[in-house]
N, C-alpha and C. Protein backbone atom coordinates (compact mmCIF):
# COMPACT_ATOMS: atom_id res chain seq x y z
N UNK A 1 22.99 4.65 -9.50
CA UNK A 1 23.20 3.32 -9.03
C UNK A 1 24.46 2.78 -9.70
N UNK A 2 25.21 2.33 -8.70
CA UNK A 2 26.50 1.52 -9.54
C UNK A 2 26.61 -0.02 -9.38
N UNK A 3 27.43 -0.61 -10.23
CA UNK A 3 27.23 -2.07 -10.02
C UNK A 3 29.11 -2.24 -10.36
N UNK A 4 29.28 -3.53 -9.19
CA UNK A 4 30.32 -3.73 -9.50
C UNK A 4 30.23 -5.54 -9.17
N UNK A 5 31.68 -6.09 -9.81
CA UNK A 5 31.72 -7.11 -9.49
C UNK A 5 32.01 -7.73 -8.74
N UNK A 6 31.07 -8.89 -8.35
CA UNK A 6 31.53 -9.62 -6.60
C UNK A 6 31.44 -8.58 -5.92
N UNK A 7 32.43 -8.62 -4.89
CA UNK A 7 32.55 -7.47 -3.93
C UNK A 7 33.68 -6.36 -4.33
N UNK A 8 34.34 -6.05 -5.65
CA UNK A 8 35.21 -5.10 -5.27
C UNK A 8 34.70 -4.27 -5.81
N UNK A 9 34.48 -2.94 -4.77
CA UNK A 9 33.98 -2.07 -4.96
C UNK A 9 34.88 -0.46 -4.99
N UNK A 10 34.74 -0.12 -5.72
CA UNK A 10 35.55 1.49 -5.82
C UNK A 10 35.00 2.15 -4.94
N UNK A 11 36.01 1.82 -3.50
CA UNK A 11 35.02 2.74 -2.16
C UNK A 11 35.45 4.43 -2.38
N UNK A 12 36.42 4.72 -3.38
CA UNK A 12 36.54 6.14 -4.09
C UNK A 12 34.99 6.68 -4.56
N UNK A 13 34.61 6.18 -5.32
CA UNK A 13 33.21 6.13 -6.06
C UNK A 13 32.17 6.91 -5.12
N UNK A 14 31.97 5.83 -3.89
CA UNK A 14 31.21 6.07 -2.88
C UNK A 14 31.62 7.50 -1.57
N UNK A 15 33.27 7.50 -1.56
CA UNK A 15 33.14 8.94 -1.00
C UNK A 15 32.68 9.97 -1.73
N UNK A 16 33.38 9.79 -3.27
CA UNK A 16 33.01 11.54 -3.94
C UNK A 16 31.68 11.35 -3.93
N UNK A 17 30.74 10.21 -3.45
CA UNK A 17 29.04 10.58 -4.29
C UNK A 17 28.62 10.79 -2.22
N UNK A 18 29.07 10.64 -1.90
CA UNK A 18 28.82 11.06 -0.10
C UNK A 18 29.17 12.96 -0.32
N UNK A 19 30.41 13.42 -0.46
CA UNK A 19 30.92 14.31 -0.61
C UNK A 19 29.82 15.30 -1.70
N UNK A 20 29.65 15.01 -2.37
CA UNK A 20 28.65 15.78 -3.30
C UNK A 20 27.15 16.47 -2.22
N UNK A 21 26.82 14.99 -1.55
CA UNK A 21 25.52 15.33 -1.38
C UNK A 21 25.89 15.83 0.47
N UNK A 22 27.17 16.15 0.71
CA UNK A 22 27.81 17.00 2.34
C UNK A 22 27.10 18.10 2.37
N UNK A 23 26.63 18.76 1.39
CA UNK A 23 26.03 19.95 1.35
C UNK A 23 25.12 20.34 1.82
N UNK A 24 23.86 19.23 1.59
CA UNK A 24 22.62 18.82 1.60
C UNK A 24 22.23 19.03 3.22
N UNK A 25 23.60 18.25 4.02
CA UNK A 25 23.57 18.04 5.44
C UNK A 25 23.47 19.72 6.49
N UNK A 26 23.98 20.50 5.24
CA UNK A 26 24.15 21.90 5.94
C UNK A 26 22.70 22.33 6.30
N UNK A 27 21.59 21.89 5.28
CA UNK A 27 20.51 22.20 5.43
C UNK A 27 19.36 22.27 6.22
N UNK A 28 19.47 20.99 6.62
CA UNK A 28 18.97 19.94 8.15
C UNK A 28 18.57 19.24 7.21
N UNK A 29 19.04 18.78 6.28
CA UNK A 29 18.34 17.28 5.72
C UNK A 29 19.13 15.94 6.24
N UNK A 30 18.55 15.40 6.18
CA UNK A 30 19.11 14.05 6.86
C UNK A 30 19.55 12.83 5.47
N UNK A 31 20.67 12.35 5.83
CA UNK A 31 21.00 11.56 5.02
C UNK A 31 21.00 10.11 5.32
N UNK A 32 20.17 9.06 4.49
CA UNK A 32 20.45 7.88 4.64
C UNK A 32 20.91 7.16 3.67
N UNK A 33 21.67 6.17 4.02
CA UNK A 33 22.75 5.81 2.75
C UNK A 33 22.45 4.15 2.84
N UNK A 34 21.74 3.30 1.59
CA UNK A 34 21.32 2.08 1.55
C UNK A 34 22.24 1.29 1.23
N UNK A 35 23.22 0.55 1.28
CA UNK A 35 23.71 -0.92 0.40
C UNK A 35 22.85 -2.04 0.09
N UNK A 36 23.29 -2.27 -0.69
CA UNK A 36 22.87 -4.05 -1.21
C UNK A 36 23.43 -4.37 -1.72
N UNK A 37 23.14 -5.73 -1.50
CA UNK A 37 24.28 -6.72 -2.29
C UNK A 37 23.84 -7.88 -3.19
N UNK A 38 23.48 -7.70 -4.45
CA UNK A 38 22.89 -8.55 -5.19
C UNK A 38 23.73 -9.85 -5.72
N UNK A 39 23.30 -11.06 -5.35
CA UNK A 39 24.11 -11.64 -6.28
C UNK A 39 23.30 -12.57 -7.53
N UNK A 40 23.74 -12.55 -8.38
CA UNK A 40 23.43 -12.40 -9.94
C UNK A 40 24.30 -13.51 -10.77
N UNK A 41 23.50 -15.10 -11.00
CA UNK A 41 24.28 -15.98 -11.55
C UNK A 41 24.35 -15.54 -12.77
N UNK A 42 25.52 -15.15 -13.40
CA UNK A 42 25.61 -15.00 -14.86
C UNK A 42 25.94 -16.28 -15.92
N UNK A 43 26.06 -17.29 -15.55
CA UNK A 43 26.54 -18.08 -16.12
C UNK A 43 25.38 -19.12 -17.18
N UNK A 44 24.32 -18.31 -16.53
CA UNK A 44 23.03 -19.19 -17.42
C UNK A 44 23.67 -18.80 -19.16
N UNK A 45 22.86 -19.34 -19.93
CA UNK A 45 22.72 -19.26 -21.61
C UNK A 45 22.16 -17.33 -21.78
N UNK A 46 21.12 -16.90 -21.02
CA UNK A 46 20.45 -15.51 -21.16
C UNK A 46 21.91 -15.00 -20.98
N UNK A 47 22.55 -15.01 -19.83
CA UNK A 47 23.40 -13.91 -19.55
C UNK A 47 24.68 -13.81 -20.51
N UNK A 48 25.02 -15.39 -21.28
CA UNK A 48 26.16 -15.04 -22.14
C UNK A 48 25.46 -14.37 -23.26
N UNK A 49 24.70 -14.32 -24.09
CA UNK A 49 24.34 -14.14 -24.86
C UNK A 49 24.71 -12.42 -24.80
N UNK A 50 24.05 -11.97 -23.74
CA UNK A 50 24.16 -10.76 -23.32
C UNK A 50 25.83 -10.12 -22.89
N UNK A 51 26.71 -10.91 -23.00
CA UNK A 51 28.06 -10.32 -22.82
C UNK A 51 28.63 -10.22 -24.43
N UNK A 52 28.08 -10.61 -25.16
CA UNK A 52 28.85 -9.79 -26.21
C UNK A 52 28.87 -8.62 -26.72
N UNK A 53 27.51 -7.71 -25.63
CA UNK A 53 28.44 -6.21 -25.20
C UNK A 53 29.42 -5.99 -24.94
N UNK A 54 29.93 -6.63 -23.92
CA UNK A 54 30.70 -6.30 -23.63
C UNK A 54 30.42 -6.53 -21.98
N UNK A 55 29.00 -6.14 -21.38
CA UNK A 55 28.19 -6.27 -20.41
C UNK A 55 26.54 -6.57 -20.57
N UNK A 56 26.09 -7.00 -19.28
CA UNK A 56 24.86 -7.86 -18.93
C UNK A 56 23.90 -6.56 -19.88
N UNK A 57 23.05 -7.20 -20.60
CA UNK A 57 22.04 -5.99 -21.05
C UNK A 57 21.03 -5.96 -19.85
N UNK A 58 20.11 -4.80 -20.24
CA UNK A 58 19.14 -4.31 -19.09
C UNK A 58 18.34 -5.86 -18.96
N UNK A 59 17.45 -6.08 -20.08
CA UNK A 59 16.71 -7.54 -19.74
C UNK A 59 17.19 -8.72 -19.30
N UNK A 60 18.62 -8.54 -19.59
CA UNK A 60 19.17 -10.12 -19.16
C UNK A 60 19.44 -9.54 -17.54
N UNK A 61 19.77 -8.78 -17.45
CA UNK A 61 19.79 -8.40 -15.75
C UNK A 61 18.60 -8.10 -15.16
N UNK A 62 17.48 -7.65 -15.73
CA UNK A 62 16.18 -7.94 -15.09
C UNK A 62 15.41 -9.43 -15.18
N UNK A 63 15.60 -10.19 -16.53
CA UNK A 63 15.50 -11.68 -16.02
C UNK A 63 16.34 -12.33 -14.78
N UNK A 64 17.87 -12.05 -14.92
CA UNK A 64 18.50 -12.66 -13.69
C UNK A 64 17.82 -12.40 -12.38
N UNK A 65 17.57 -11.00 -12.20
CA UNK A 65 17.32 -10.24 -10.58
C UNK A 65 15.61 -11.51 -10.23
N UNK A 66 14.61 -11.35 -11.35
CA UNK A 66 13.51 -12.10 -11.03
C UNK A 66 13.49 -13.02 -11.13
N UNK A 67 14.69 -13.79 -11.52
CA UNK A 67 15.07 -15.48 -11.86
C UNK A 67 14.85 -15.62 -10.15
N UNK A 68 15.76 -14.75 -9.49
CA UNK A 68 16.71 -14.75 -7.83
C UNK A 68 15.53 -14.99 -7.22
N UNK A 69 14.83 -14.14 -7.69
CA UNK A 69 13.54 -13.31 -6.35
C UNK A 69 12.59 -14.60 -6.50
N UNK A 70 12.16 -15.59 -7.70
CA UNK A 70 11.08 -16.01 -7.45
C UNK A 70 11.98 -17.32 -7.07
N UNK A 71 13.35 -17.78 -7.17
CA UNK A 71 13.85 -18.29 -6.37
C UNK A 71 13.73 -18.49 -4.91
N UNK A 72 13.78 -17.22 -4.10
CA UNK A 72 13.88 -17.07 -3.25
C UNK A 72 12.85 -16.82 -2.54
N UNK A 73 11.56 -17.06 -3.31
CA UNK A 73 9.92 -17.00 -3.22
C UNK A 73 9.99 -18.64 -2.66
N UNK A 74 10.49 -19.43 -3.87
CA UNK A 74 10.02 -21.01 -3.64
C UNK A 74 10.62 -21.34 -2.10
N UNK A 75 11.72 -20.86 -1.70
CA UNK A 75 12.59 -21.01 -1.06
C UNK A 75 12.14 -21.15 0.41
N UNK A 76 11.67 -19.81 0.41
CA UNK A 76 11.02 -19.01 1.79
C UNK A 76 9.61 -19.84 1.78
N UNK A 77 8.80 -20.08 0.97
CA UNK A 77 7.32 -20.83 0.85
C UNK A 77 7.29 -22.13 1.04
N UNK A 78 8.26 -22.88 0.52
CA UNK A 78 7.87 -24.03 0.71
C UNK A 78 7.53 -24.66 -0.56
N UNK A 79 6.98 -23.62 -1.13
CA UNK A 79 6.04 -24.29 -2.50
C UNK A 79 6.27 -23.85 -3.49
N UNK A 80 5.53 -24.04 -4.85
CA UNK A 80 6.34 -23.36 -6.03
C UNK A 80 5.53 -22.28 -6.50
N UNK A 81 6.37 -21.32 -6.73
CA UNK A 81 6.41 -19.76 -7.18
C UNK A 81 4.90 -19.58 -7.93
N UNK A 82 3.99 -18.74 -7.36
CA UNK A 82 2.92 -18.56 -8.35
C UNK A 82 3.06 -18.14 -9.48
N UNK A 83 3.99 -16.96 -9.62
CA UNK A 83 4.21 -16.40 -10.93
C UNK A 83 4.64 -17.21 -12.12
N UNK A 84 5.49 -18.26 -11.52
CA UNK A 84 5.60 -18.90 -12.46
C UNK A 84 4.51 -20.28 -13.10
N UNK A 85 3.52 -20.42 -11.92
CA UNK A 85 2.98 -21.06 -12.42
C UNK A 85 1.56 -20.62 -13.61
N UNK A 86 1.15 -19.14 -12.61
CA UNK A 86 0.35 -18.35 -13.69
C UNK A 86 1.48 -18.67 -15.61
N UNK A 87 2.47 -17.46 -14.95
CA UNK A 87 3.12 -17.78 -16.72
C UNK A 87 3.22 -18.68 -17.52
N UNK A 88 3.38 -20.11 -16.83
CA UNK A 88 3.78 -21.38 -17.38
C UNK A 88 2.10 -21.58 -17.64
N UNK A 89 1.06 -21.75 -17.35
CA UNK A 89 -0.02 -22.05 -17.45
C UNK A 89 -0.51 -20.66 -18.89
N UNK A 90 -0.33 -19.43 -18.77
CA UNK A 90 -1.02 -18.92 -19.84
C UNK A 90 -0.39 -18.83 -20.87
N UNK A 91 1.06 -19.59 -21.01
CA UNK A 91 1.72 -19.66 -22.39
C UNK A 91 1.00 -20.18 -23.70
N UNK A 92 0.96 -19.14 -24.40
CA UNK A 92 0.34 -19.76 -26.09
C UNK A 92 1.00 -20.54 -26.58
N UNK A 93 -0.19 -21.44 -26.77
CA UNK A 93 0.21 -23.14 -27.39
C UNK A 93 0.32 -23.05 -28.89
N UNK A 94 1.53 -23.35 -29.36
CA UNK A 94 1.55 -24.11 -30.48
C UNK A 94 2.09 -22.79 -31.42
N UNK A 95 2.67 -22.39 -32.83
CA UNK A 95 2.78 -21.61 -33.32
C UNK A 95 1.39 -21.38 -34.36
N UNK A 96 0.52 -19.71 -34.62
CA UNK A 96 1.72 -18.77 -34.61
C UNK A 96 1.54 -17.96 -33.22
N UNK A 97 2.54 -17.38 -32.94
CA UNK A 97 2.67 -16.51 -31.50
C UNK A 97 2.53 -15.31 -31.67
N UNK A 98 1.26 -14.55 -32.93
CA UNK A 98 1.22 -13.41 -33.14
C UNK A 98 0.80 -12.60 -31.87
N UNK A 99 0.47 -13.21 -30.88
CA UNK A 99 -0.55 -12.38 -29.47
C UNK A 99 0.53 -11.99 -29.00
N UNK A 100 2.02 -12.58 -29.07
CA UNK A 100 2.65 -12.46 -28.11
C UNK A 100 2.85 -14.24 -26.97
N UNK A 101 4.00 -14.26 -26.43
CA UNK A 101 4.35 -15.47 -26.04
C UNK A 101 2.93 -15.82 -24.81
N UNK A 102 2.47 -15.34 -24.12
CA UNK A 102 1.26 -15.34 -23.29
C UNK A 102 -0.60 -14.90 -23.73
N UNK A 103 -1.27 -16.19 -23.41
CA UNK A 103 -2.38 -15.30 -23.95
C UNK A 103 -3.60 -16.82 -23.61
N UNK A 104 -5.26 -15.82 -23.80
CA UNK A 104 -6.04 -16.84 -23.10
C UNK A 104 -6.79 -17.22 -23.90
N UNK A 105 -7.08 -18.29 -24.45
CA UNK A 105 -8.20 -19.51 -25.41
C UNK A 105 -9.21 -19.47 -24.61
N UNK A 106 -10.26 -18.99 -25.12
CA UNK A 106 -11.52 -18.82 -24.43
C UNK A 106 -12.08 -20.75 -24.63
N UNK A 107 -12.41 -20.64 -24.11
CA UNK A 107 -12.71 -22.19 -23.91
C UNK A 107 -14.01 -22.45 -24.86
N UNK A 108 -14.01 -23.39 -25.36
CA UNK A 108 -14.94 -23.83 -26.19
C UNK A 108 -14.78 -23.63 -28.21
N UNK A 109 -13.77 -22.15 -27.74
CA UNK A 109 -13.33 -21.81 -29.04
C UNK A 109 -11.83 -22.37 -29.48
N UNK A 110 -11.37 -20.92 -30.74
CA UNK A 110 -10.01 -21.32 -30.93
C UNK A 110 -9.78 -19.80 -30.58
N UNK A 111 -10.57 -18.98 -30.27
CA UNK A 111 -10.28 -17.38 -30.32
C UNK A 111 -9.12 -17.08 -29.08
N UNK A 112 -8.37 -16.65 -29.64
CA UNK A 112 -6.66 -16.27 -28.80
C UNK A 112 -6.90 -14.85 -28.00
N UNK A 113 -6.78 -14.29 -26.60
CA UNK A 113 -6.67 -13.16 -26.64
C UNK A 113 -5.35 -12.69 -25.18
N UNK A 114 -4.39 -11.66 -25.90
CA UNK A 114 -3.64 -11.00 -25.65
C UNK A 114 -3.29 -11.32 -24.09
N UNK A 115 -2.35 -11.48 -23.52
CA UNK A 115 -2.58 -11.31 -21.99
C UNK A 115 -1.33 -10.06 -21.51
N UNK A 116 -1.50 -9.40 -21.54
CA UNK A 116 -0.56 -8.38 -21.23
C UNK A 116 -0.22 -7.98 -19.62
N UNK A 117 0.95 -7.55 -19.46
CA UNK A 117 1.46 -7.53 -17.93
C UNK A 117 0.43 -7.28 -17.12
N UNK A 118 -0.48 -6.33 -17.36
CA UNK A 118 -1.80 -6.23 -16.27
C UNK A 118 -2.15 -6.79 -15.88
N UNK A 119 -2.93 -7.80 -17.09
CA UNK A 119 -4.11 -9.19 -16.94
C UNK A 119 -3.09 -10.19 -15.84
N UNK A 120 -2.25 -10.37 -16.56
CA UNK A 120 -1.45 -11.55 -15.52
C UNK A 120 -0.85 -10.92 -14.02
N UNK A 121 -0.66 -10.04 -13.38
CA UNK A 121 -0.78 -9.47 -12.27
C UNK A 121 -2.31 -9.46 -11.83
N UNK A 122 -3.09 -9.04 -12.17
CA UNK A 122 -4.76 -9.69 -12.01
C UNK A 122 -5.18 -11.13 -11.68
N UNK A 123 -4.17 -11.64 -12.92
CA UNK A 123 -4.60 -13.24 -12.75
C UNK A 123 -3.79 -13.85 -10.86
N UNK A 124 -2.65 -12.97 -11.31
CA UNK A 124 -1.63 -13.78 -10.09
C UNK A 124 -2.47 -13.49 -9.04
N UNK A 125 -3.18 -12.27 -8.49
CA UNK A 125 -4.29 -11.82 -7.22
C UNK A 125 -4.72 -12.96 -6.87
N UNK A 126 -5.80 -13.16 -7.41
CA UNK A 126 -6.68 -14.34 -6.82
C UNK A 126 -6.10 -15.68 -6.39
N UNK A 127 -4.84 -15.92 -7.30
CA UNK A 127 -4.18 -17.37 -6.63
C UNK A 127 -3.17 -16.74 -6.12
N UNK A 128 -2.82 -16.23 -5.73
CA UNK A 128 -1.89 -15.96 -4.23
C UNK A 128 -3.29 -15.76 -3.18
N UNK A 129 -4.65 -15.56 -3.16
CA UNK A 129 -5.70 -15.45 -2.44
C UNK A 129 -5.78 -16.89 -2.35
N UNK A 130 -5.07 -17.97 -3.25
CA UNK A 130 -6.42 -19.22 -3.00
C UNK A 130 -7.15 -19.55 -4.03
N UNK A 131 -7.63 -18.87 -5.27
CA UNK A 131 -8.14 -19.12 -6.20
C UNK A 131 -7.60 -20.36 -6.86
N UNK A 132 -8.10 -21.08 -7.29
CA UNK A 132 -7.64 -22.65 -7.97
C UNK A 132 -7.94 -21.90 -9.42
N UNK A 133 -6.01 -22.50 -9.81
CA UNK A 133 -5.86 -22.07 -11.43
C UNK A 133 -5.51 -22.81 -11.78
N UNK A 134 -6.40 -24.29 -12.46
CA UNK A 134 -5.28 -25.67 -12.94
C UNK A 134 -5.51 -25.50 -14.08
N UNK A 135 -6.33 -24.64 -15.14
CA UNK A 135 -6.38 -24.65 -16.70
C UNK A 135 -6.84 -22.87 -16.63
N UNK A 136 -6.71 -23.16 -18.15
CA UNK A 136 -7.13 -22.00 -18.88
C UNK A 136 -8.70 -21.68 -18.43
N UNK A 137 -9.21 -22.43 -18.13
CA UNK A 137 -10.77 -22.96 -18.09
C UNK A 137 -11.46 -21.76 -16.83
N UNK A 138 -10.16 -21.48 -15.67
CA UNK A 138 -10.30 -21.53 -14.50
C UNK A 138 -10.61 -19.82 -14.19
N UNK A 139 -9.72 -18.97 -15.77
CA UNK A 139 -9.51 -17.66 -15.68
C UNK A 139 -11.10 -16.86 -14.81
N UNK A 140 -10.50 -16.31 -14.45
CA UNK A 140 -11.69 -15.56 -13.01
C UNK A 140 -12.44 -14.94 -14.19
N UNK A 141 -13.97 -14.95 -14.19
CA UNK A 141 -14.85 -13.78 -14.91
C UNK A 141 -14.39 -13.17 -15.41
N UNK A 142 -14.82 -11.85 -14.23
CA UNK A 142 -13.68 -10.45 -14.78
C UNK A 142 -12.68 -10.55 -15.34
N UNK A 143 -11.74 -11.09 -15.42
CA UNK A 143 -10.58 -10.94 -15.93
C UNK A 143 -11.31 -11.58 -17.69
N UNK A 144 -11.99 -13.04 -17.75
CA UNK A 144 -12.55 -13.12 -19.07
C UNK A 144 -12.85 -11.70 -19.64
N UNK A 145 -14.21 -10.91 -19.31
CA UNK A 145 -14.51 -10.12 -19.42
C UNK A 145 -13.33 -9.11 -20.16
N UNK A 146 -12.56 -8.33 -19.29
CA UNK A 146 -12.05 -7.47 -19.53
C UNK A 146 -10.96 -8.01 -21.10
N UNK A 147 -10.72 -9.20 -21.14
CA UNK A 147 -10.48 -9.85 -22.60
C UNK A 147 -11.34 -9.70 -23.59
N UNK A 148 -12.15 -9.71 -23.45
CA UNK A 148 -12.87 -10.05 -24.53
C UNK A 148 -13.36 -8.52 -24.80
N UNK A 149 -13.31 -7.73 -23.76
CA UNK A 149 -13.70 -6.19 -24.46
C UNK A 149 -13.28 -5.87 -25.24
């Protein structure tokens, strides 16, 4: 995968990597060849931080790409982004943030537990279904459950 800036692209680049795989065609394989065109505000605070590589690091370019997408979630919906409202809702309150920046207060207690990329793809299911998530309070059973194991 190559990345270039804006649009100028080294259409050199793209023949020798066509040319490489000419071979392939002798075979009867069939070739399909994808573009895209991402565009990628760099100008936030994440992305400078990340140029004193020299270039965008991997996370600051995977925050940008899902900054876009759940952008372009609210956009297309109408409404605002579940993911972000799951995340914004299971953020751990208050310091210390030993669980990690996300995580679920069993209700009634103070007991903290872990929410790791799984749980919150779990959690996001049911409210993209419809499930009403206005507190911590709201977390589906199962998903309690599988916390507290």
């Amino acid at each position: 995968m190559k990345y270039y800036d804006e649009l100028e692209i080294e259409w050199q680049d793209v023949e020798t990597q066509l040319r490489k795989w000419g071979n392939l065609l002798r075979f009867g394989k069939r070739l399909v060849v994808k573009v895209s065109f991402k565009l990628v505000n760099t100008s936030s605070s994440a992305a400078k931080r990340g140029a004193k590589r020299g270039r965008q690091s991997a996370t600051t370019a995977m925050l940008a790409e899902n900054a876009l997408q759940l952008d372009v979630e609210e956009h297309s919906t109408d409404q605002g982004s579940i993911w972000r409202h799951v995340y914004a809702l299971m953020r751990c309150p208050g310091p210390p943030r030993k669980l990690g920046p996300h995580c679920w207060r069993k209700p009634g207690t103070s007991k903290r537990y872990k929410m790791k990329s799984f749980y919150m793809r779990r959690l996001a299911e049911p409210v993209q279904n419809g499930h009403k998530l206005e507190s911590q309070a709201d977390v589906p059973q199962e998903i309690q459950r599988w916390l507290e194991y």
